[in-house]
C-alpha atoms as a PDB file:
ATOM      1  CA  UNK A   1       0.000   0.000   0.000  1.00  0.00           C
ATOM      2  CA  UNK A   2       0.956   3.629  -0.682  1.00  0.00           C
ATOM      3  CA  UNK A   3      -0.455   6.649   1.046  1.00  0.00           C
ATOM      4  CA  UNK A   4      -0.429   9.666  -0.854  1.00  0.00           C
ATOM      5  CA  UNK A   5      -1.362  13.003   0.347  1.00  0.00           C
ATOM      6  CA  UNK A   6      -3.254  16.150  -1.236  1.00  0.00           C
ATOM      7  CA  UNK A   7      -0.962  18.736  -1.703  1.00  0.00           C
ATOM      8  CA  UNK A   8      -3.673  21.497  -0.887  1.00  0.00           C
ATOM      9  CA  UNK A   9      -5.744  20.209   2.079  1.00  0.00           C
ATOM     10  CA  UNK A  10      -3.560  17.598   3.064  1.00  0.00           C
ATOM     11  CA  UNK A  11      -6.186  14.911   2.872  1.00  0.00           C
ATOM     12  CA  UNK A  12      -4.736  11.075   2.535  1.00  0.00           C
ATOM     13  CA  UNK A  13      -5.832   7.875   0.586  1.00  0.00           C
ATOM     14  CA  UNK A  14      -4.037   4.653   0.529  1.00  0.00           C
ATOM     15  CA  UNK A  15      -3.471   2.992  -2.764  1.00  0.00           C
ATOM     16  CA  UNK A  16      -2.455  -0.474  -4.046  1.00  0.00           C
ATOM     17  CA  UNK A  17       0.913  -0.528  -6.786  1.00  0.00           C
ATOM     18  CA  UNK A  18      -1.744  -1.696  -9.352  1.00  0.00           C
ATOM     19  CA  UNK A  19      -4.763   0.927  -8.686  1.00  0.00           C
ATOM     20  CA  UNK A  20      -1.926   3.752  -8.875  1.00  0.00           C
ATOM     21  CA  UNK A  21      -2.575   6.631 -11.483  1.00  0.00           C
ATOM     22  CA  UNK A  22       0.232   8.895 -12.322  1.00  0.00           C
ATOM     23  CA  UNK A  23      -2.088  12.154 -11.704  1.00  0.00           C
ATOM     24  CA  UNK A  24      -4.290  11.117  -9.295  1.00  0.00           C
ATOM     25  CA  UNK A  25      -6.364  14.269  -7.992  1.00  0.00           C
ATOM     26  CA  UNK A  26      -8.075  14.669  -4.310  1.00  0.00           C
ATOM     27  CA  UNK A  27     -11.098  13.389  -4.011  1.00  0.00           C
ATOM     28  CA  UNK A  28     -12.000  16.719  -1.632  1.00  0.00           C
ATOM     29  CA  UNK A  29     -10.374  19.636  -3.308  1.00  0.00           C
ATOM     30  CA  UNK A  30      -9.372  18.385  -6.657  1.00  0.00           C
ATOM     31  CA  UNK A  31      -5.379  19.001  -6.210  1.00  0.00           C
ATOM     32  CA  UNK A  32      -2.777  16.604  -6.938  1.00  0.00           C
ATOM     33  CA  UNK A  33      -2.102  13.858  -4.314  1.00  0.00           C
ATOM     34  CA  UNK A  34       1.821  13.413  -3.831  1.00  0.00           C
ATOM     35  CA  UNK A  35       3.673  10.729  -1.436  1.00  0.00           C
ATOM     36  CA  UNK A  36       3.260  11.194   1.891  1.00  0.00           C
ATOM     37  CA  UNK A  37       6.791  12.014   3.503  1.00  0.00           C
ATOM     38  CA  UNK A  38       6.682   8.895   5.363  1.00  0.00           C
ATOM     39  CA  UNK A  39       6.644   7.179   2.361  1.00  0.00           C
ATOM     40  CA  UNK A  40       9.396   7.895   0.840  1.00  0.00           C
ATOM     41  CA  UNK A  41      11.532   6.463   3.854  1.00  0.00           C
ATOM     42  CA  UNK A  42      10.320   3.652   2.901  1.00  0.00           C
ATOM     43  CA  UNK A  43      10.744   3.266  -0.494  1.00  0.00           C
ATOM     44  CA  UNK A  44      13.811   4.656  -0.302  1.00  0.00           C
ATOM     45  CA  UNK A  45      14.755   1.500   2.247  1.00  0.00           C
ATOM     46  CA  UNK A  46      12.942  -0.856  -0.301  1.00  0.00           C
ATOM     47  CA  UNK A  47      14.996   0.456  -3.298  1.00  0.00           C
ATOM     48  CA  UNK A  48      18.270   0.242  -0.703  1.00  0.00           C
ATOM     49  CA  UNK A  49      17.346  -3.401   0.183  1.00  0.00           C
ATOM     50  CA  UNK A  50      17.157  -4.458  -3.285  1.00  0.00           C
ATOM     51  CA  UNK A  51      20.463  -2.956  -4.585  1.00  0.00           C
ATOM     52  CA  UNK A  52      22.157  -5.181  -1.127  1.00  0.00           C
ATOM     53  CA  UNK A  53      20.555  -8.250  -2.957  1.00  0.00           C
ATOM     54  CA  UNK A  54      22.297  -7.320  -6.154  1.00  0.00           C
ATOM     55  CA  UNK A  55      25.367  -6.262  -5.149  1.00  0.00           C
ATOM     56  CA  UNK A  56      25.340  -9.858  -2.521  1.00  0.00           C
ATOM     57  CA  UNK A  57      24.240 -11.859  -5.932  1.00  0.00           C
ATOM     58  CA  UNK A  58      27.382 -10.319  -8.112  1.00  0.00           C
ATOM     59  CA  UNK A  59      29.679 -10.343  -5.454  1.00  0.00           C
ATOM     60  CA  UNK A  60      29.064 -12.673  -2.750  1.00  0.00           C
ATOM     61  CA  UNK A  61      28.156 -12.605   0.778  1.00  0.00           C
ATOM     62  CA  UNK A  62      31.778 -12.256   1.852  1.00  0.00           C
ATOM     63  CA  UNK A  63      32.643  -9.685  -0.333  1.00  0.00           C
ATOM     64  CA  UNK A  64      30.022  -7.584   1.167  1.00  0.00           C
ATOM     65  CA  UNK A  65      30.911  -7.934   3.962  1.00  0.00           C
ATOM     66  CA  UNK A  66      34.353  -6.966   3.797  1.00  0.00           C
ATOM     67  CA  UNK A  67      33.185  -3.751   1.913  1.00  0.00           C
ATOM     68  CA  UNK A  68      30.843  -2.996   4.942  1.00  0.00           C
ATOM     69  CA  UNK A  69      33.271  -3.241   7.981  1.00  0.00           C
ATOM     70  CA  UNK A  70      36.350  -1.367   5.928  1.00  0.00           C
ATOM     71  CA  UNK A  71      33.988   1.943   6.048  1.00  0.00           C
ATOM     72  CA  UNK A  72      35.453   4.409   8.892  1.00  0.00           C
ATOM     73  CA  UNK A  73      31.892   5.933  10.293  1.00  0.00           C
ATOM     74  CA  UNK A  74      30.333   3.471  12.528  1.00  0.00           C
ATOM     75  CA  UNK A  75      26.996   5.004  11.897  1.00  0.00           C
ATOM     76  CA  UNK A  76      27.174   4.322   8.096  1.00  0.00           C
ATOM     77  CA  UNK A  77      28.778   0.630   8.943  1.00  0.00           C
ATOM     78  CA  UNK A  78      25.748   0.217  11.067  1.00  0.00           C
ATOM     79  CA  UNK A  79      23.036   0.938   8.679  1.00  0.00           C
ATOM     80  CA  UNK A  80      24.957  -1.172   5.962  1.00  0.00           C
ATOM     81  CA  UNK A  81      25.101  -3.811   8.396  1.00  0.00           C
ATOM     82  CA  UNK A  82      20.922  -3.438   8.975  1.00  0.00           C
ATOM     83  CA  UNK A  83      20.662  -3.570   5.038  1.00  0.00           C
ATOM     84  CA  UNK A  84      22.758  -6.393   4.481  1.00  0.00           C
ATOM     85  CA  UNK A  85      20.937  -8.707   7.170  1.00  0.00           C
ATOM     86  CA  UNK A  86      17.459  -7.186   5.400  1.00  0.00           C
ATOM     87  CA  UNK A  87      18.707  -8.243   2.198  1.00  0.00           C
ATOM     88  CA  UNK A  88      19.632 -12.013   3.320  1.00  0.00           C
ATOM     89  CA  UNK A  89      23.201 -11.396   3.282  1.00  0.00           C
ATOM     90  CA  UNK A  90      24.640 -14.331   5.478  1.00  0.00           C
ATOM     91  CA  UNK A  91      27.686 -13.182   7.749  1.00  0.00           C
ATOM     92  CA  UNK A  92      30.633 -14.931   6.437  1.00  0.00           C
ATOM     93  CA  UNK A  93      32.477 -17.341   8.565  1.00  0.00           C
ATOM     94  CA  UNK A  94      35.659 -15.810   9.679  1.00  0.00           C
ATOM     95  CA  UNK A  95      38.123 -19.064   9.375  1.00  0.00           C
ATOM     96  CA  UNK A  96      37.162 -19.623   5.829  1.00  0.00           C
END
């Protein structure tokens, strides 16, 4: 489901991917209906998961995972760890 919002009056509607028009205007007011800001967390997350699964697919779980712990921020290692996991990466076994 996607919730977009009016861009006028604020009012909200949830939509499926497949019931979805590219100008969809409010049912109140008649302005456009944009995403909702919360939703674009989460597609941004979504799109981040799947490009983990590709780059996991092409490279290999080890790989990854090497790329992931040689960043210096712990904050960005952190949230590359959290996508990883999300994406079914597999943590690599360390005597290997």
């Amino acid at each position: 489901m996607i919730k977009l919002q009016c861009s006028k009056c604020e009012y909200e509607k949830h939509y499926t991917e497949n019931t979805l028009l590219s100008e969809e205007k409010c049912e109140w007011c008649g302005a456009k209906m944009i995403l909702a800001k919360e939703e674009i967390g989460k597609i941004v997350e979504h799109d981040s998961i799947l490009q983990m699964k590709k780059q996991i697919e092409d490279l290999g779980h080890s790989k990854v995972w090497a790329f992931i712990e040689k960043r210096a921020n712990p904050k960005m290692r952190l949230s590359y760890r959290r996508l990883f996991f999300k994406a079914g990466g597999i943590f690599p076994n360390p005597n290997v």
